[in-house]
N, C-alpha and C. Protein backbone atom coordinates (compact mmCIF):
# COMPACT_ATOMS: atom_id res chain seq x y z
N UNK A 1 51.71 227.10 77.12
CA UNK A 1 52.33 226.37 76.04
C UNK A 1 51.58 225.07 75.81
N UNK A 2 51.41 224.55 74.69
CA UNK A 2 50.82 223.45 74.38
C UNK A 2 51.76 222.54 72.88
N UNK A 3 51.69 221.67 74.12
CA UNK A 3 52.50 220.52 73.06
C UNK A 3 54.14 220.78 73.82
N UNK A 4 54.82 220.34 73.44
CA UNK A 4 56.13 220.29 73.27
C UNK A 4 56.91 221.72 72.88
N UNK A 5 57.42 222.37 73.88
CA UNK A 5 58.02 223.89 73.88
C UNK A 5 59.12 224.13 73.45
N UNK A 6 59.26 224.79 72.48
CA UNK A 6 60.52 225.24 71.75
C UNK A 6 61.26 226.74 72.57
N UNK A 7 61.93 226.85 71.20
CA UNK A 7 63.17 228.02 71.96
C UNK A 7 62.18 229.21 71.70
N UNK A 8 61.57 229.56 70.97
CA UNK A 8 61.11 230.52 70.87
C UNK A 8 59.87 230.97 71.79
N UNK A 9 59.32 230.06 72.51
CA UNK A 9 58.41 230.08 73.60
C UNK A 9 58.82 230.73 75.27
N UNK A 10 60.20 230.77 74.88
CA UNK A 10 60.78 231.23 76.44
C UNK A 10 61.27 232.60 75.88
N UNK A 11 60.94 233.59 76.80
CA UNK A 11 61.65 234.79 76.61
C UNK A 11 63.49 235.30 77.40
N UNK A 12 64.23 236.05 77.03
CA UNK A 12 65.58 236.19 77.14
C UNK A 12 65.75 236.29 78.96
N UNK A 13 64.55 237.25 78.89
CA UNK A 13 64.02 237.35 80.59
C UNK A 13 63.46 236.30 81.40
N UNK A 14 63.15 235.12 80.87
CA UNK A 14 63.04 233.58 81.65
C UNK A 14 64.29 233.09 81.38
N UNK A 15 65.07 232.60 80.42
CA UNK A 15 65.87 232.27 80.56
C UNK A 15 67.36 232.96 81.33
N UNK A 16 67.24 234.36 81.48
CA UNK A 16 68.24 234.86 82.36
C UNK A 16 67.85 234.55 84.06
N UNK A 17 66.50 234.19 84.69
CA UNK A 17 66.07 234.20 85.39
C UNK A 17 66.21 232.52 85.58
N UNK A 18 66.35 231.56 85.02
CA UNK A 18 66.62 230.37 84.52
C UNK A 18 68.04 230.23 84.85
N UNK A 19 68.99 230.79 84.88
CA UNK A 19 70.44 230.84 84.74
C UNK A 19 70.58 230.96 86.56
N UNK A 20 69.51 232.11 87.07
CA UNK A 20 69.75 232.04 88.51
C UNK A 20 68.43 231.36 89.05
N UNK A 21 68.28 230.11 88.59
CA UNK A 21 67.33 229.18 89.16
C UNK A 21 66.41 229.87 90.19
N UNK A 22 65.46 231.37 89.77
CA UNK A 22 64.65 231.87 90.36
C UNK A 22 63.13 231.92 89.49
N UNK A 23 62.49 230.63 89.26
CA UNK A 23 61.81 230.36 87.75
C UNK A 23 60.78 229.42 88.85
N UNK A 24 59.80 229.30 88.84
CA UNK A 24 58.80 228.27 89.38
C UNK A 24 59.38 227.00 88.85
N UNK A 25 58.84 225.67 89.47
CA UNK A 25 59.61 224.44 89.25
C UNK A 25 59.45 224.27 87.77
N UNK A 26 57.62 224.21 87.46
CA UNK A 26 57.54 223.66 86.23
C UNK A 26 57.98 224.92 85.24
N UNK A 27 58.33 225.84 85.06
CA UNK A 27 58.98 226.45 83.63
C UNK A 27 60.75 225.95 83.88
N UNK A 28 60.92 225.79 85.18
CA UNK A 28 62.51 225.65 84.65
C UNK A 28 62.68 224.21 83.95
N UNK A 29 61.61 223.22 84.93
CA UNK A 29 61.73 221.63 84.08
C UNK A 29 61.63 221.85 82.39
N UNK A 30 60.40 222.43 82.28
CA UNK A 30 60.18 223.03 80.33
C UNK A 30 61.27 223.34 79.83
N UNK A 31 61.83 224.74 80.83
CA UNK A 31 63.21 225.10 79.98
C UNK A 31 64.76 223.81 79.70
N UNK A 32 64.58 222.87 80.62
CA UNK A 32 65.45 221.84 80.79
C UNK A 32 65.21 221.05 79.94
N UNK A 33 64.23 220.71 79.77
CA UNK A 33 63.82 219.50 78.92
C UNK A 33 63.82 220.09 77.52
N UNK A 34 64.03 221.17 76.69
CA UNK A 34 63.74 221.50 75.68
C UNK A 34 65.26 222.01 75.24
N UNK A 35 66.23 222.57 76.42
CA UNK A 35 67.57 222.69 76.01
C UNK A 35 68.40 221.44 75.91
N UNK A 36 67.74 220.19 76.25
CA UNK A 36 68.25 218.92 75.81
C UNK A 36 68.05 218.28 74.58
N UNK A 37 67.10 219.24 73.57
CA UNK A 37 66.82 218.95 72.38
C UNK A 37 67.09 219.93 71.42
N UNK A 38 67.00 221.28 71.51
CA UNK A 38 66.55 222.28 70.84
C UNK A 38 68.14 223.61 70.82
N UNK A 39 68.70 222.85 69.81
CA UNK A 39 69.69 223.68 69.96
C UNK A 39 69.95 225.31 69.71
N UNK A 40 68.83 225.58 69.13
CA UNK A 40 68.64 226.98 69.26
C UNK A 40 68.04 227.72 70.78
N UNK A 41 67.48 227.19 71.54
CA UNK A 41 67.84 227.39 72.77
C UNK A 41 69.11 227.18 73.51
N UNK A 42 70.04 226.53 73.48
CA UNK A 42 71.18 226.17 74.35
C UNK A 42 72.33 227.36 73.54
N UNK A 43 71.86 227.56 72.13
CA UNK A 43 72.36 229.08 71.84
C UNK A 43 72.35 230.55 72.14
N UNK A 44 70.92 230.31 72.46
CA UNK A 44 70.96 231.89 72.93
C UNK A 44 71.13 232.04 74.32
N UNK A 45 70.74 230.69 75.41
CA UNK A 45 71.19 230.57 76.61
C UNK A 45 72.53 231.08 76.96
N UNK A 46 73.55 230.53 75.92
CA UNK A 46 75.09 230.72 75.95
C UNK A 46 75.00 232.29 75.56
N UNK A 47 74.43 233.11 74.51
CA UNK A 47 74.80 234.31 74.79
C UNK A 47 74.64 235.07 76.40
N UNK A 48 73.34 234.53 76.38
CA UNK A 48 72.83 235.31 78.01
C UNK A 48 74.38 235.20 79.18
N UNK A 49 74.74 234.09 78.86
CA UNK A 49 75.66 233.87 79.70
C UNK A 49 77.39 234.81 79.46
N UNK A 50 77.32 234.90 77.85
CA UNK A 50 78.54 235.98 77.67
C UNK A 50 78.13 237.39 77.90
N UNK A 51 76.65 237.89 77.56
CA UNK A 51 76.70 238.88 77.88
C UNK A 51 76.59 239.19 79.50
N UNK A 52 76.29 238.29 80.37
CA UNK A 52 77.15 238.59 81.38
C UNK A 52 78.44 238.32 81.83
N UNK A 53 78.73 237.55 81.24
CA UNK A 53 80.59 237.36 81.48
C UNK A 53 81.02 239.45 81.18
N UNK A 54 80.34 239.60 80.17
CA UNK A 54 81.17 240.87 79.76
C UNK A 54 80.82 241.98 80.58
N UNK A 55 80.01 241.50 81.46
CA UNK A 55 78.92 242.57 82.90
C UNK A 55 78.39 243.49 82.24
N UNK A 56 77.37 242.98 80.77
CA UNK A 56 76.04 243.76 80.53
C UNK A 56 74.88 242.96 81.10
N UNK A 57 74.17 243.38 82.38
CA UNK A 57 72.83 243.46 82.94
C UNK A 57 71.91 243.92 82.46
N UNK A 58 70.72 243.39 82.22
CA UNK A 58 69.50 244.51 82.73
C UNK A 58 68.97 244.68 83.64
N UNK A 59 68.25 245.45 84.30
CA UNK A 59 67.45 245.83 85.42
C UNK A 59 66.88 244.57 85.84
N UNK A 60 66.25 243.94 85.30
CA UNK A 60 65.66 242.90 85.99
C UNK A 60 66.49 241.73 86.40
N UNK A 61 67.80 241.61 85.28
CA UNK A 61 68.82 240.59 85.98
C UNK A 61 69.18 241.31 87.29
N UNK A 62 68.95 242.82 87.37
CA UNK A 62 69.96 242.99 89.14
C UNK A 62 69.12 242.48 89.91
N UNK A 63 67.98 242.79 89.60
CA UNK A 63 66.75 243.21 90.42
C UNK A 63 66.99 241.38 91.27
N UNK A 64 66.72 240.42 90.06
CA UNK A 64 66.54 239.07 90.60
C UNK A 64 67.68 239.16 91.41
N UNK A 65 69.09 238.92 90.70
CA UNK A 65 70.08 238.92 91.71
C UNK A 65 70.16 239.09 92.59
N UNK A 66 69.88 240.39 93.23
CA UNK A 66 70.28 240.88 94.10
C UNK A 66 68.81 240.85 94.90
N UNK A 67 67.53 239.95 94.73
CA UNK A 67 66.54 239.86 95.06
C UNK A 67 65.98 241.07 96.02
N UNK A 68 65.96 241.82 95.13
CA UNK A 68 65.64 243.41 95.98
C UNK A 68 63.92 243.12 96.14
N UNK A 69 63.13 242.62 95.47
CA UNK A 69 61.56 241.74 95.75
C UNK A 69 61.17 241.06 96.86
N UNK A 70 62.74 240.31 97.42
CA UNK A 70 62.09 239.36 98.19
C UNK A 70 62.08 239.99 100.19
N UNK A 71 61.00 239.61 100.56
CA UNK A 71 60.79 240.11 101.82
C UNK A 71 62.25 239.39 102.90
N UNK A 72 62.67 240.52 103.94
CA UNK A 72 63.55 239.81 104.81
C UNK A 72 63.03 238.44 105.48
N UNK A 73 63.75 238.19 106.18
CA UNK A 73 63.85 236.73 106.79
C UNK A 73 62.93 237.04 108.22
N UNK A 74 63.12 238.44 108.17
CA UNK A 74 61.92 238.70 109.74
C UNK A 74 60.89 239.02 109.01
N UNK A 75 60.54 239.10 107.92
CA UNK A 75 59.02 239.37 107.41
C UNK A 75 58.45 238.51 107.70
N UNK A 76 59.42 237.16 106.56
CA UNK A 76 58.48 235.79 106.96
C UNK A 76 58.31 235.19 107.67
N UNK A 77 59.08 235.30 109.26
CA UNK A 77 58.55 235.10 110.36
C UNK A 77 57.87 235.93 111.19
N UNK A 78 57.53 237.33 110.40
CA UNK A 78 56.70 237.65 111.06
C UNK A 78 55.18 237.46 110.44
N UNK A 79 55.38 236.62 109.08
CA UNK A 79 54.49 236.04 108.30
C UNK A 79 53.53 234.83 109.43
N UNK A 80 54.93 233.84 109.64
CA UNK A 80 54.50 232.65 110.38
C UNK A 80 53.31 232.92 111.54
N UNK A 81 54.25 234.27 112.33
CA UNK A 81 53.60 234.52 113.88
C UNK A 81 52.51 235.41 113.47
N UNK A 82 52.20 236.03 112.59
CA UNK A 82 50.97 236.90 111.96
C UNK A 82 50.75 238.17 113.06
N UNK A 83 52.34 238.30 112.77
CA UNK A 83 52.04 239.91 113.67
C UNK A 83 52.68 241.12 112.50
N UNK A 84 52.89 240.96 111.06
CA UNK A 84 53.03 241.98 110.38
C UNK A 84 51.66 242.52 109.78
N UNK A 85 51.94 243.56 109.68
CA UNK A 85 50.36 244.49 108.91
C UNK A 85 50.20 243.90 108.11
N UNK A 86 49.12 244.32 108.05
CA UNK A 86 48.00 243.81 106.33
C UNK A 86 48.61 244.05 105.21
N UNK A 87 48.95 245.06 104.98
CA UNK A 87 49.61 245.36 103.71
C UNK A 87 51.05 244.13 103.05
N UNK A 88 51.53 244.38 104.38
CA UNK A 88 53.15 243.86 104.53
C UNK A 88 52.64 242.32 104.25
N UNK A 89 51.75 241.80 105.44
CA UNK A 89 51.71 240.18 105.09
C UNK A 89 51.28 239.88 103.81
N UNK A 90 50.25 240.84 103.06
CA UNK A 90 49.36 240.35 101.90
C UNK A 90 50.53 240.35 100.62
N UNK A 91 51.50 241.70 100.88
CA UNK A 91 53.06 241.53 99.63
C UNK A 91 53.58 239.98 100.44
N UNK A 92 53.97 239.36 101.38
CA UNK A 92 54.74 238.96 101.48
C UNK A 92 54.04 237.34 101.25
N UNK A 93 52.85 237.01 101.59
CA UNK A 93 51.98 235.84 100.55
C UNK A 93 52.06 235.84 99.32
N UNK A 94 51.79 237.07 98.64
CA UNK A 94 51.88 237.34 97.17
C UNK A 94 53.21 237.25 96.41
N UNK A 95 54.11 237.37 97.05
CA UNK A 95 55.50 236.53 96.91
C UNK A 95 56.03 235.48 97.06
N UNK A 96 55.52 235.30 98.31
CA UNK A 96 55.77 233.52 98.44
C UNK A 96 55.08 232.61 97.50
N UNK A 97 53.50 232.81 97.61
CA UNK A 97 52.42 232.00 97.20
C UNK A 97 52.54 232.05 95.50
N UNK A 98 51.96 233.34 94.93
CA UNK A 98 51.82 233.44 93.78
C UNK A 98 52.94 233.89 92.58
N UNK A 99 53.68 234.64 92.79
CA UNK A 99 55.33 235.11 92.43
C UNK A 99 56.33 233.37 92.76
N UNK A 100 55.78 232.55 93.54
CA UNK A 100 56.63 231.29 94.07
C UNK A 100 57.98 231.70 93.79
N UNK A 101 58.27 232.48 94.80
CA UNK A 101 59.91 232.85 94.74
C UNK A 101 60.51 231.65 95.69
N UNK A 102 61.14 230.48 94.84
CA UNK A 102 62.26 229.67 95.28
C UNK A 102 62.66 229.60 96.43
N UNK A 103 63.33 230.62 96.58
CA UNK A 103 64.61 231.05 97.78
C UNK A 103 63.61 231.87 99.18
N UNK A 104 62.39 232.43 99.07
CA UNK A 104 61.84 232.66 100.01
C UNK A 104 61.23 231.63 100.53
N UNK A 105 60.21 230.95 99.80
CA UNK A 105 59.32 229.32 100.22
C UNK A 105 60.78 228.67 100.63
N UNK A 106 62.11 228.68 100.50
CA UNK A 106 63.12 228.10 100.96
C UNK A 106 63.18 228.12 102.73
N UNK A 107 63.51 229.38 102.41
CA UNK A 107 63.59 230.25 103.95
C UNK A 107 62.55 229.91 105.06
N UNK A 108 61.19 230.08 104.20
CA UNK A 108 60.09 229.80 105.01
C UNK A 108 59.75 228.10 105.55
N UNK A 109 60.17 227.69 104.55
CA UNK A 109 60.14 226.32 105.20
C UNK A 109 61.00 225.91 106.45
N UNK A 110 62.69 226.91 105.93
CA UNK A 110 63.38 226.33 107.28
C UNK A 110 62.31 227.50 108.44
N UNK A 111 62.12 228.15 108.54
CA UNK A 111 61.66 228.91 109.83
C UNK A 111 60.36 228.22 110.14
N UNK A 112 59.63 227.33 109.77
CA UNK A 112 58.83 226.17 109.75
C UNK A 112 59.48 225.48 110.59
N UNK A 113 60.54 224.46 110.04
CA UNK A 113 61.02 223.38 110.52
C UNK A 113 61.84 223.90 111.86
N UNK A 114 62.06 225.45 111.87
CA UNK A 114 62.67 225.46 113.11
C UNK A 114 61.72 225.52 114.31
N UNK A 115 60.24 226.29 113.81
CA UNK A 115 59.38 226.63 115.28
C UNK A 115 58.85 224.64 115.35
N UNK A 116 58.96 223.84 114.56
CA UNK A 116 57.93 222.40 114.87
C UNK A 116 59.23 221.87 116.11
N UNK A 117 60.64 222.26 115.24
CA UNK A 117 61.29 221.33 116.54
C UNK A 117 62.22 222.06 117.77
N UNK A 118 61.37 223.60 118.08
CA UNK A 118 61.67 224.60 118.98
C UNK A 118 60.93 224.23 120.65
N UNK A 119 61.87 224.31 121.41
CA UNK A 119 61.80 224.14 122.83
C UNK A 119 60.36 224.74 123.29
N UNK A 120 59.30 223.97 123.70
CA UNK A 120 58.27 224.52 123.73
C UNK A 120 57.98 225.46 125.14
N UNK A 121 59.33 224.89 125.77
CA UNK A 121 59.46 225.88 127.35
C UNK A 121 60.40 227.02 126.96
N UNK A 122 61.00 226.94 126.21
CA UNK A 122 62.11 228.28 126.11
C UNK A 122 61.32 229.58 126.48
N UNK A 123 60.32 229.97 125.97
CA UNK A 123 59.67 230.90 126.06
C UNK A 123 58.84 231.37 127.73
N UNK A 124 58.30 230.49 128.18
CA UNK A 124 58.37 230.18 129.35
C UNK A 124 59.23 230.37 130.77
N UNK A 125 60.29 230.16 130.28
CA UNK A 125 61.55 230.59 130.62
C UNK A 125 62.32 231.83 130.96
N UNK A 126 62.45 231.79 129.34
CA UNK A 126 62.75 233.29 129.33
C UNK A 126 61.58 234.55 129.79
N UNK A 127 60.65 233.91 130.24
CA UNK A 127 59.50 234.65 131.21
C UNK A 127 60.18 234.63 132.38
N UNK A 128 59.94 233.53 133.39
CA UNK A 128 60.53 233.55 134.45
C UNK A 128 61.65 233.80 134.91
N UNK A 129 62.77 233.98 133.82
CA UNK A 129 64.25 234.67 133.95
C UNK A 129 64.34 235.98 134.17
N UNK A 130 63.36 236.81 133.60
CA UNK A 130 63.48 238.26 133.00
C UNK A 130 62.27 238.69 135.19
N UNK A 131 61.50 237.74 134.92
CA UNK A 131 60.61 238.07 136.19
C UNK A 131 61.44 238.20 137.29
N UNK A 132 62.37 237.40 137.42
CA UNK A 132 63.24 236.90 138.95
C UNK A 132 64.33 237.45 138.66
N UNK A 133 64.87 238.56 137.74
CA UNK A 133 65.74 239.56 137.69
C UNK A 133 65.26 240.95 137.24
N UNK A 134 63.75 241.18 137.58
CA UNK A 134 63.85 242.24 137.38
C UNK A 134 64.00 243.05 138.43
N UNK A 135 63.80 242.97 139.76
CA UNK A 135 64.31 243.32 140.71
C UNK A 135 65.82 244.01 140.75
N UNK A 136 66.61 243.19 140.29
CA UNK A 136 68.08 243.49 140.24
C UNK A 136 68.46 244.41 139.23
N UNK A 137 67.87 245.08 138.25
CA UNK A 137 68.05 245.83 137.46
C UNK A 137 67.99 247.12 137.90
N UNK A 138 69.22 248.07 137.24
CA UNK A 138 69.09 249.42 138.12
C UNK A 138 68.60 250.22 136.80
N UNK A 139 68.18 251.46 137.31
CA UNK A 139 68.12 252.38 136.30
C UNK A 139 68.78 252.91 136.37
N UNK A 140 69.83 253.62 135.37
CA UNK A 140 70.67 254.65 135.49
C UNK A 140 70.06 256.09 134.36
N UNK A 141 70.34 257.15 135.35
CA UNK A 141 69.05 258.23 134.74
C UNK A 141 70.42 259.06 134.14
């Protein structure tokens, strides 16, 4: 877009995607800043919003919803620890990174902030716990 973005520059499918704040930062700021002026946007916004009051979807509103795209919460830590396959890590960058899905870079940050301020002996530990009871473990056949 160039210059100053009107209503007609956003499609029904950004702005429904807009409604569930799953939009990269800068198109939702665009879409914000232009429904504060442009009342033919804040019109058809309001339909988007009755035609779901009346529970007509499309596929891609479930799809976001119900973020059937976005990788589990053990992907992206198994993103962090780089023990998922090639395939799996390269979808699950390509989601985070380039797709910038919101709510995953969300996730990933907390599983960030949890390994920086994680017990750096726990692991350690739970070595020497499992070592000095394995003795005591029976098999039952």
């Amino acid at each position: 877009m160039t210059g100053k973005p009107m209503a007609s520059d956003f499609t029904d499918s950004e702005l429904a995607a807009y409604l569930d704040e799953a939009l990269p930062t800068d198109l939702m700021s665009a879409i914000e800043s232009t429904l504060r002026t442009d009342r033919g946007l804040a019109d058809r916004l309001a339909a988007i919003v009755r035609r779901r009051d009346a529970g007509v979807h499309s596929l891609g509103e479930v799809w976001r919803s119900a973020r059937l795209t976005c990788p589990a919460r053990e992907q992206l830590g198994g993103l962090l620890l780089e023990t998922l396959d090639d395939g799996v890590a390269e979808y699950v960058r390509f989601h985070v990174e380039t797709l910038a899905c919101r709510q995953c870079q969300a996730n990933l940050a907390d599983l960030r902030a949890q390994a920086a301020t994680a017990d750096p002996g726990l692991a350690e530990r739970r070595i020497r716990y499992f070592q000095s009871s394995a003795g005591y473990l029976r098999r039952d056949s």
